[in-house]
N, C-alpha and C. Protein backbone atom coordinates (compact mmCIF):
# COMPACT_ATOMS: atom_id res chain seq x y z
N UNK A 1 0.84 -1.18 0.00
CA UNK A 1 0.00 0.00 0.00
C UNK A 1 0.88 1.24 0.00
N UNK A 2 1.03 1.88 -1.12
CA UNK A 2 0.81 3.48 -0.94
C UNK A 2 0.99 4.35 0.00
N UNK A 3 2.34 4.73 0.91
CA UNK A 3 1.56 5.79 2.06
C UNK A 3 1.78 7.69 1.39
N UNK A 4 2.35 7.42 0.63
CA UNK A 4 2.69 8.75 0.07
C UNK A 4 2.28 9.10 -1.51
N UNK A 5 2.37 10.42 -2.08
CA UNK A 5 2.37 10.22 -3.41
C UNK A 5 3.18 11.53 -4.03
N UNK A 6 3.06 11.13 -5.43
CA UNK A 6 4.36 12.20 -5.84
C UNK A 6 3.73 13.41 -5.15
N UNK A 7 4.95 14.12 -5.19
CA UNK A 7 4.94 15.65 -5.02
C UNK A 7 4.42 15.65 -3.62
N UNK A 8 4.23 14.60 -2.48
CA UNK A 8 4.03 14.97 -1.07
C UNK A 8 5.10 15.45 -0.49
N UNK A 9 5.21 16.38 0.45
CA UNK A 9 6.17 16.79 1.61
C UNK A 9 6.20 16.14 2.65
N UNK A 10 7.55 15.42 2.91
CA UNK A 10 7.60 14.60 3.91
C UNK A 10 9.16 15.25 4.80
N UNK A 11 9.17 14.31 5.63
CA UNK A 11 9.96 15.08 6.72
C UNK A 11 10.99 13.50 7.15
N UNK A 12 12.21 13.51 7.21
CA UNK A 12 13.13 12.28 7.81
C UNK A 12 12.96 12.10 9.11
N UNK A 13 12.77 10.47 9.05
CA UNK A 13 12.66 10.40 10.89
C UNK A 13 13.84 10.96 11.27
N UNK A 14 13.95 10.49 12.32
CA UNK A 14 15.12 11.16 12.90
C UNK A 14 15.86 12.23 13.30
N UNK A 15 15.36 12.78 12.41
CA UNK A 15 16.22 13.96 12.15
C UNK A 15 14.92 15.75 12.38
N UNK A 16 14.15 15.10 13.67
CA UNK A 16 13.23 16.26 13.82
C UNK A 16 13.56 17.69 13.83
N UNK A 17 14.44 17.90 14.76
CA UNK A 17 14.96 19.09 14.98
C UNK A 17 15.73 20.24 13.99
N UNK A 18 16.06 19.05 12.66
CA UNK A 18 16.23 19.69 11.56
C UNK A 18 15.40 20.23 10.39
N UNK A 19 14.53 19.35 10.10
CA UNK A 19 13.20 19.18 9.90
C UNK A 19 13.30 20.31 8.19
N UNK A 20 14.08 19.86 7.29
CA UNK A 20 14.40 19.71 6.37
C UNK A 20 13.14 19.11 5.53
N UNK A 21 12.44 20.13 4.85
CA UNK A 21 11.21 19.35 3.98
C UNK A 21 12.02 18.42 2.72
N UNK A 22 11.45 17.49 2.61
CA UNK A 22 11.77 16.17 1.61
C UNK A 22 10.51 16.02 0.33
N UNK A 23 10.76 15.86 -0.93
CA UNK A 23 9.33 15.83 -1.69
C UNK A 23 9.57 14.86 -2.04
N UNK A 24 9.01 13.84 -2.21
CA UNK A 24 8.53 12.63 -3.15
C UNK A 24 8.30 12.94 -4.59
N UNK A 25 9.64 12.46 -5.06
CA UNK A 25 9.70 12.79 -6.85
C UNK A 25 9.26 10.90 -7.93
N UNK A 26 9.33 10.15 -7.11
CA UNK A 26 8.86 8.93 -7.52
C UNK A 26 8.93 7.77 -6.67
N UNK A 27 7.82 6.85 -6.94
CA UNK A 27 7.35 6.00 -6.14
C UNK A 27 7.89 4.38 -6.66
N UNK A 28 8.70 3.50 -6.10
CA UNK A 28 9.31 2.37 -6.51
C UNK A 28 8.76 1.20 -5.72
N UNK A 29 8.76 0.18 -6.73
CA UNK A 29 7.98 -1.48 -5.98
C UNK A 29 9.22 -2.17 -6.42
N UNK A 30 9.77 -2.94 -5.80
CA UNK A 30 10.66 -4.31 -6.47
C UNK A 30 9.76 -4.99 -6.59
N UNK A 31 10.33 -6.81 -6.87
CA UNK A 31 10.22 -7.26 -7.26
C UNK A 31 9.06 -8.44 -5.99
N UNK A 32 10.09 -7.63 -4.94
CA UNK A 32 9.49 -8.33 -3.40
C UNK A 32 7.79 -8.02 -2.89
N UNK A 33 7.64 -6.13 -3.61
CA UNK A 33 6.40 -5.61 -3.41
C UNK A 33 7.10 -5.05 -2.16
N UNK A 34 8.13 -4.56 -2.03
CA UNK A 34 8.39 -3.34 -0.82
C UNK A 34 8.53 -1.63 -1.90
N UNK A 35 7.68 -1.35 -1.34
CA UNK A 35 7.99 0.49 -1.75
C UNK A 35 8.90 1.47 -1.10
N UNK A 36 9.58 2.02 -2.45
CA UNK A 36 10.54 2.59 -1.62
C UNK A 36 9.43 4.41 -2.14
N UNK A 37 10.56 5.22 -2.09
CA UNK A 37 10.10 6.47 -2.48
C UNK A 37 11.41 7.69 -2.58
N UNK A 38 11.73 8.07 -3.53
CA UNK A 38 12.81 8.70 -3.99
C UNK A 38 12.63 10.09 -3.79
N UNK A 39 12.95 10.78 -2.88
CA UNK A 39 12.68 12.05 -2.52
C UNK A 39 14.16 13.14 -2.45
N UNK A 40 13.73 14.27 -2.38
CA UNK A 40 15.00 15.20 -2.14
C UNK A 40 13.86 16.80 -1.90
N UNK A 41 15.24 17.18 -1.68
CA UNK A 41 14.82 18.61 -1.43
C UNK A 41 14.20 19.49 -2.64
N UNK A 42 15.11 19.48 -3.84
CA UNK A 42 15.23 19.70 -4.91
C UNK A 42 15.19 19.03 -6.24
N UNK A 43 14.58 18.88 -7.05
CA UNK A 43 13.97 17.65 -7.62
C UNK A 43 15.38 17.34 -8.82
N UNK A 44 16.16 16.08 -8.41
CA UNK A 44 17.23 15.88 -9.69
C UNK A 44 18.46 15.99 -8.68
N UNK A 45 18.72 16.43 -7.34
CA UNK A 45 19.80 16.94 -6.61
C UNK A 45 19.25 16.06 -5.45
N UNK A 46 20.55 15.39 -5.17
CA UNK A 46 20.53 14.65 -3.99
C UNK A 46 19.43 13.84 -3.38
N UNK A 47 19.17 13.05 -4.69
CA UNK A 47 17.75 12.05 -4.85
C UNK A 47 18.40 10.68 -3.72
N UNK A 48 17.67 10.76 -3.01
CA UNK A 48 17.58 9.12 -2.16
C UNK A 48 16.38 8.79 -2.11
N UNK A 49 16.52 7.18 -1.82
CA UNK A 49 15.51 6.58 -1.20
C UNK A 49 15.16 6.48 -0.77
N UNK A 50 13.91 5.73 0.06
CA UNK A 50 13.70 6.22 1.80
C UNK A 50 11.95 5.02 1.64
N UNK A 51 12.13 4.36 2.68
CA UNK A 51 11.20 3.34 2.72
C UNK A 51 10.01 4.23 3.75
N UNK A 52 8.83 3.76 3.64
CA UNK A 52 7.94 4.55 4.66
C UNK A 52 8.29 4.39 6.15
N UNK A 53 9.16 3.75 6.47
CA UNK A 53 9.16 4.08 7.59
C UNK A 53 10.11 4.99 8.15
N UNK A 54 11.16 5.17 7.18
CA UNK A 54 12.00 6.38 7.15
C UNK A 54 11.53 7.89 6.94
N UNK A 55 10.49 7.95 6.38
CA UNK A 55 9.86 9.42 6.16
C UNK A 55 8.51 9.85 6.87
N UNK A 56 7.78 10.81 7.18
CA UNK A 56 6.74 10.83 7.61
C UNK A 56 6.42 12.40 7.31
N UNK A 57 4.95 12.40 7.41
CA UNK A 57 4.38 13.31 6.89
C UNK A 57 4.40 14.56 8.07
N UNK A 58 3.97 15.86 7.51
CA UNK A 58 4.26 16.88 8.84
C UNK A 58 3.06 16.64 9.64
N UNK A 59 1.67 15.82 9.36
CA UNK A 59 1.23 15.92 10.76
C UNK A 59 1.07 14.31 11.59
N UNK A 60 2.12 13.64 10.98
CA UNK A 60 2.55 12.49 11.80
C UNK A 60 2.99 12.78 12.67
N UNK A 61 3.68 14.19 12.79
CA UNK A 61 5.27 14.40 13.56
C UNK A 61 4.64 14.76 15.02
N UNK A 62 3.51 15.29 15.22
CA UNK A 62 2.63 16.30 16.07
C UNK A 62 1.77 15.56 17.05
């Protein structure tokens, strides 16, 4: 399932206090059916991956 979709603003666990907005530029399934989601600040610049449990939305955080 889906927890995000392009162009959402998401936020890195962890890393609250920095709280660095992240956008979701594309959505990935292997082969297993795990989703990843390829986000960055800037769309094309410093693209990673990031599984849902690594990212969360701004009113998860609250």
């Amino acid at each position: 399932m889906k927890k995000f979709a392009i162009n959402d603003e998401v936020y890195e666990a962890g890393k609250f206090g920095l709280r660095v907005a992240l956008f979701v530029w594309k959505i990935n399934r292997d082969a297993k059916g795990l989703i990843t989601y390829t986000c960055s600040a800037i769309k094309g610049r410093n693209e990673e991956e990031y599984t849902d449990k690594q990212i969360y939305a701004l009113a998860e955080l609250f």
